[in-house]
Protein backbone atom coordinates (compact mmCIF):
# COMPACT_ATOMS: atom_id res chain seq x y z
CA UNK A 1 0.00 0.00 0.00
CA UNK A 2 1.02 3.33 -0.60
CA UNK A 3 0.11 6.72 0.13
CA UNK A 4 -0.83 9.56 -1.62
CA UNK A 5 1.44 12.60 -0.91
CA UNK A 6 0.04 15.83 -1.19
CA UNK A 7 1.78 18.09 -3.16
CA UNK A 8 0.73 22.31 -4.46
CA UNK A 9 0.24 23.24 -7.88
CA UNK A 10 0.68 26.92 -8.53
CA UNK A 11 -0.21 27.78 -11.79
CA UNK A 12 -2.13 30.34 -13.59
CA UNK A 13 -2.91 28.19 -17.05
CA UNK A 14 -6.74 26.25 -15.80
CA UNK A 15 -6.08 23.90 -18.49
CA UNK A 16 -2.27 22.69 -17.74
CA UNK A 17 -2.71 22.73 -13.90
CA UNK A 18 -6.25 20.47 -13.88
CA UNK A 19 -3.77 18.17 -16.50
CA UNK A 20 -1.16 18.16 -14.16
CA UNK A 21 -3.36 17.32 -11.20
CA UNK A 22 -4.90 14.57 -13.45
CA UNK A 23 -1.55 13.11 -13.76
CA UNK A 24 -0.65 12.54 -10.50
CA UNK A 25 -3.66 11.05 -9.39
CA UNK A 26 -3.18 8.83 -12.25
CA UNK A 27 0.20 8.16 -10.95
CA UNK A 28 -0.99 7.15 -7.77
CA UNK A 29 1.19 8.15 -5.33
CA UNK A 30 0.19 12.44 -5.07
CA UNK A 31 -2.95 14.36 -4.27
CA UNK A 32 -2.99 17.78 -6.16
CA UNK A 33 -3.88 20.86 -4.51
CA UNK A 34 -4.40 23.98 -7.30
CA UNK A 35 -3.53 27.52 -6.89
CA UNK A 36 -3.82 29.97 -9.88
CA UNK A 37 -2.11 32.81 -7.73
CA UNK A 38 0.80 33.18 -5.19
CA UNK A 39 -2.11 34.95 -3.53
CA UNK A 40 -3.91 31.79 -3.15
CA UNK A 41 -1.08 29.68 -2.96
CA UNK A 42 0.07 31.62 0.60
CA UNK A 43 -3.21 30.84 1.70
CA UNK A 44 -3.46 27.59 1.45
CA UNK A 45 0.03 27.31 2.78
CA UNK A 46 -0.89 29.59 5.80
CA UNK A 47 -3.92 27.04 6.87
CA UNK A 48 -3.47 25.55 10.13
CA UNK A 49 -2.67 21.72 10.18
CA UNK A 50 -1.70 22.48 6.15
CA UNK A 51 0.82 19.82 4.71
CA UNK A 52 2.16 19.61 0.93
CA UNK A 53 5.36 17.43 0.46
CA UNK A 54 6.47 19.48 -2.98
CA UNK A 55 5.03 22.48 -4.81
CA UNK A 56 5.34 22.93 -8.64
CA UNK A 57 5.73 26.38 -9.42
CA UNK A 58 4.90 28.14 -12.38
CA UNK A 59 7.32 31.42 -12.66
CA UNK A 60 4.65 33.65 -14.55
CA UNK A 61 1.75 34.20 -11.85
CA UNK A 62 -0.94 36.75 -12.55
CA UNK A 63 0.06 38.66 -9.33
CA UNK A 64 4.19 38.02 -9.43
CA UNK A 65 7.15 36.11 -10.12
CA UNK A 66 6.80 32.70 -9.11
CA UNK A 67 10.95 33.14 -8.22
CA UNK A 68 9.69 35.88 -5.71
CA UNK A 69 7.55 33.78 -4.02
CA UNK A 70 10.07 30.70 -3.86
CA UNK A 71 12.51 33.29 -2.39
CA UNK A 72 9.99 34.18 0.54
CA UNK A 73 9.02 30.63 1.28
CA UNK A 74 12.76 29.31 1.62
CA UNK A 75 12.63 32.39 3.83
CA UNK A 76 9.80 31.71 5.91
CA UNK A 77 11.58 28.73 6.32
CA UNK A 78 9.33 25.94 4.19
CA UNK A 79 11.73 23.28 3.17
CA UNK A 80 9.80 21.25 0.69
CA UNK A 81 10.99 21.00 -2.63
CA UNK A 82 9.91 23.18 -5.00
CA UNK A 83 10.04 22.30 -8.78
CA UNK A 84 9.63 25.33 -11.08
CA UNK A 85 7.64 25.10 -14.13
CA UNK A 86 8.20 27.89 -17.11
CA UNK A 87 8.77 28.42 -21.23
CA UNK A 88 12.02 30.50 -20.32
CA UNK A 89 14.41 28.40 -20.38
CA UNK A 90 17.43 30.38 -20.86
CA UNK A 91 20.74 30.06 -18.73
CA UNK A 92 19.57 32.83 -16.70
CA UNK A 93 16.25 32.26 -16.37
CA UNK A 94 17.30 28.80 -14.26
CA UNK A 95 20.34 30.14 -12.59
CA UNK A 96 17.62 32.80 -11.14
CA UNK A 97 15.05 29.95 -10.07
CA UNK A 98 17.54 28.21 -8.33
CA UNK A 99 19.06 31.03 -6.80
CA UNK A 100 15.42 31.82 -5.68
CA UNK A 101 15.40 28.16 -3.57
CA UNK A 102 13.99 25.93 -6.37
CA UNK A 103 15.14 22.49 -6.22
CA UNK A 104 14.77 21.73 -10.40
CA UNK A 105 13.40 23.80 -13.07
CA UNK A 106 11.38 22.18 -16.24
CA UNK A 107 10.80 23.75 -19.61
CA UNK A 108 7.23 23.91 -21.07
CA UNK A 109 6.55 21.42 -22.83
CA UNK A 110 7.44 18.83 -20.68
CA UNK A 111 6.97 15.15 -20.47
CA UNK A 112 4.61 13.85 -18.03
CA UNK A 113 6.36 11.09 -17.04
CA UNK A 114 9.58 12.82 -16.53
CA UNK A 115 8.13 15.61 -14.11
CA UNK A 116 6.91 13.04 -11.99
CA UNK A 117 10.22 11.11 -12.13
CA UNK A 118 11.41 14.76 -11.22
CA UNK A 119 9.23 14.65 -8.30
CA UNK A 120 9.49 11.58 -6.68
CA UNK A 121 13.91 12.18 -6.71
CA UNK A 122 13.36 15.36 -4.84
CA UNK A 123 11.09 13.54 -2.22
CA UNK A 124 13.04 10.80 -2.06
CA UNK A 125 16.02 13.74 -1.44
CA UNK A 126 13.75 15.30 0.95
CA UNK A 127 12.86 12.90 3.15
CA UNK A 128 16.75 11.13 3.61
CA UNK A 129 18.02 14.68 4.42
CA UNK A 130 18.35 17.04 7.97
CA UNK A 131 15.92 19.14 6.10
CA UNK A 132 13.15 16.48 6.64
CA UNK A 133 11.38 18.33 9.33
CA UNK A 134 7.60 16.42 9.83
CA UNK A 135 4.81 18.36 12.40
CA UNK A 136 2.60 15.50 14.59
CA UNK A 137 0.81 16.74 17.56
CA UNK A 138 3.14 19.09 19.01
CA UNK A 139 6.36 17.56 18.13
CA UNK A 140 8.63 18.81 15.20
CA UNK A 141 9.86 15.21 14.20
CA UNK A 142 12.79 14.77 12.55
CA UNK A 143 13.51 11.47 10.70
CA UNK A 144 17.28 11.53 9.80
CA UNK A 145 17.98 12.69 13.43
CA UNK A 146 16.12 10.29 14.75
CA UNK A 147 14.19 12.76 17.40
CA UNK A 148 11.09 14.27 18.38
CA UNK A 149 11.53 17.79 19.73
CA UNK A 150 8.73 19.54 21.35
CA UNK A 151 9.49 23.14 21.74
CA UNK A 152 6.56 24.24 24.37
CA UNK A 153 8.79 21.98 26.71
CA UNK A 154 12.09 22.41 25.85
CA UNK A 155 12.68 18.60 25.55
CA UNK A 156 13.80 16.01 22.86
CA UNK A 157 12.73 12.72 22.43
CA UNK A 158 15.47 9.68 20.86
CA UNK A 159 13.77 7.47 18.53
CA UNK A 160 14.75 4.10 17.44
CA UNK A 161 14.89 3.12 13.47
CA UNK A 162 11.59 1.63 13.67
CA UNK A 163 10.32 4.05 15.62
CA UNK A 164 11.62 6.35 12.95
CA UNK A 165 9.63 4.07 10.29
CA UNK A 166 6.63 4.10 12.10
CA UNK A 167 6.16 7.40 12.38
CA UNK A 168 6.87 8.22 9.10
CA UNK A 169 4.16 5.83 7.31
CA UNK A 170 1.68 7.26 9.83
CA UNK A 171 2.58 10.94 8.94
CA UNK A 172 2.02 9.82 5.18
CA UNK A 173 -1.03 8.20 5.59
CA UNK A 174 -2.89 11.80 7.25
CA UNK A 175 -5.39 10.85 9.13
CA UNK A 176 -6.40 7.54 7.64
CA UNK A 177 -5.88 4.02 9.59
CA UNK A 178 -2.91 2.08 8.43
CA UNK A 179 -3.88 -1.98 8.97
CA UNK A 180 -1.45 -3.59 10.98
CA UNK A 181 -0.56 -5.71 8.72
CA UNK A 182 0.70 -2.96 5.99
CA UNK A 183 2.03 -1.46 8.42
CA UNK A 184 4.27 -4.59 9.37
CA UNK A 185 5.01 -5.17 6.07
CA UNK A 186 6.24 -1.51 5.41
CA UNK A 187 8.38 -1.00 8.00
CA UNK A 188 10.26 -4.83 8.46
CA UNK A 189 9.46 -5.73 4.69
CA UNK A 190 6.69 -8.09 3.21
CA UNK A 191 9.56 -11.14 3.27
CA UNK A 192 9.77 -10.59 7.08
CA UNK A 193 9.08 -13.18 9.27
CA UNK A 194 8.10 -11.08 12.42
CA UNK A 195 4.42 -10.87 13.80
CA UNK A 196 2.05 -8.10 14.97
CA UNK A 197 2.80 -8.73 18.26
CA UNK A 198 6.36 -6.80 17.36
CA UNK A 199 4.63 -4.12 16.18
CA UNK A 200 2.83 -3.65 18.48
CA UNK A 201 5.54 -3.32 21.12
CA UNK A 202 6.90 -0.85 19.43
CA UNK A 203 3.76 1.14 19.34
CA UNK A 204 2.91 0.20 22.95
CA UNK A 205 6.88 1.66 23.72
CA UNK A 206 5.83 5.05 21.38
CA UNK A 207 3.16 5.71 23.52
CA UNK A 208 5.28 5.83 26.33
CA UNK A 209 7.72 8.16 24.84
CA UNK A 210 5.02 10.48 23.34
CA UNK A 211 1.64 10.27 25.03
CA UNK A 212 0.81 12.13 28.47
CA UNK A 213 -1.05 9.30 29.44
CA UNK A 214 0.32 6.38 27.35
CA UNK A 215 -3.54 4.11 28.57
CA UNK A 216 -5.15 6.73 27.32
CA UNK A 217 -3.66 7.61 23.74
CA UNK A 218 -4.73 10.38 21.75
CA UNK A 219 -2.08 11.63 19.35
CA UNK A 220 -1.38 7.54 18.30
CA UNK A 221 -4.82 6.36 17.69
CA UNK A 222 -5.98 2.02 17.18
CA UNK A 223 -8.26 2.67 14.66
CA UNK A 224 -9.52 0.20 12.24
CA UNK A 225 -7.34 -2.77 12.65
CA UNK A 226 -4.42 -0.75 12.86
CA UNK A 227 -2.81 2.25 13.77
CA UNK A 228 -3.36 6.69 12.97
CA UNK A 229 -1.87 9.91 13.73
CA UNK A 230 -4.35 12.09 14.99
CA UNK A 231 -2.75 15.60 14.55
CA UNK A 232 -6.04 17.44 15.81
CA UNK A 233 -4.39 16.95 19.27
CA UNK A 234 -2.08 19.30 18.99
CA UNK A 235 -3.01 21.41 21.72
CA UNK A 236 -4.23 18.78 23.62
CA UNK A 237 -1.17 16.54 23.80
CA UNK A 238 0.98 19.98 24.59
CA UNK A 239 -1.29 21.11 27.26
């Protein structure tokens, strides 16, 4: 099982950015999000509990420079790649976008498959590097570090690999419930030989690292025949 990462596309052209969003739901492994303005792209950005793994950028936006905009992400600090889309293709035009904070820049016309080939290298970049930096409840959690920190408190929390793993398929699953059993098979592999029960030590030893009251979870829900992230307890968890 997979799932779906959701990922921003900012572009002004109705016609190319409902055919991008139709390709990567084809693809299988995005949800698209539009925006036709870096207006409306900062807003859906600025929504609490908002989440997009990549943004593809077009540089000409009815209300600016899509290179402006990347520039004031990267320094409002959002670290998700950011893939620029444009028909200038000149050695200029790219040195600007990725002196702006883009991670690649495509020429129109492009190839389908190869922007999502683009895609999936810069999340694969993304989510191996210190950059990776993943909100749940009120922990900042940060994969390649192996730690939780939560801020409010001043404290950091060590994480084991599978830990690590755990949280991480959660995270990409949103809010949905992850089976146990795809869950077992994602994090020790589907030739493992290991049962549940493992599993579910290590989520019985999460809890105690990350719940308040570890018998009464509510950021690391059993849901479903499996397991969920329930990032509505923000506040709760932190209180």
């Amino acid at each position: 099982m997979s799932t779906s990462r959701p990922i921003l596309i900012i572009e002004d052209d109705a016609a190319l950015r409902t055919t991008l969003a139709e390709q990567l739901a084809l693809d299988g492994s995005f949800a698209a999000d539009q925006a036709e303005s870096a207006a409306e792209a900062e807003a859906k950005l600025a929504i609490d509990g908002a989440r997009f793994d990549a943004i593809l950028l077009d540089v000409g936006l009815p209300d600016g420079d899509g290179r402006d905009l990347c520039a004031k992400l990267r320094r409002d600090g959002l670290r998700m790649p950011v893939i620029m889309l444009t028909g200038a293709d000149a050695e200029a035009d790219v040195v600007r976008g990725l002196d702006a904070g883009a991670n690649d820049y495509i020429a129109k016309p492009f190839r389908a498959g190869e922007l999502l080939a683009r895609v999936r290298a810069q999340l694969r970049v993304l989510d191996n590097s210190e950059d990776a930096v993943f909100t749940i409840g009120p922990y900042l959690f940060r994969p390649a570090a192996k730690l939780l920190l939560e801020p409010a408190r001043n404290r950091k929390i060590r994480l084991t690999e599978k830990e690590c793993l755990i949280l991480k398929y959660l995270y990409r699953a949103g809010s949905k419930p992850v089976a146990r059993q795809v869950l077992l098979n994602e994090v020790w592999g589907y030739s493992s030989a290991v049962s549940t029960h493992t599993l579910e030590t290590h989520i019985y030893r999460l809890r105690q690292k990350i719940e308040p009251d570890p018998t009464n979870a509510r950021l690391l829900l059993t849901e479903g025949g499996g397991y969920r992230l329930n990032p509505a307890e923000k506040q709760a968890v932190a209180a």
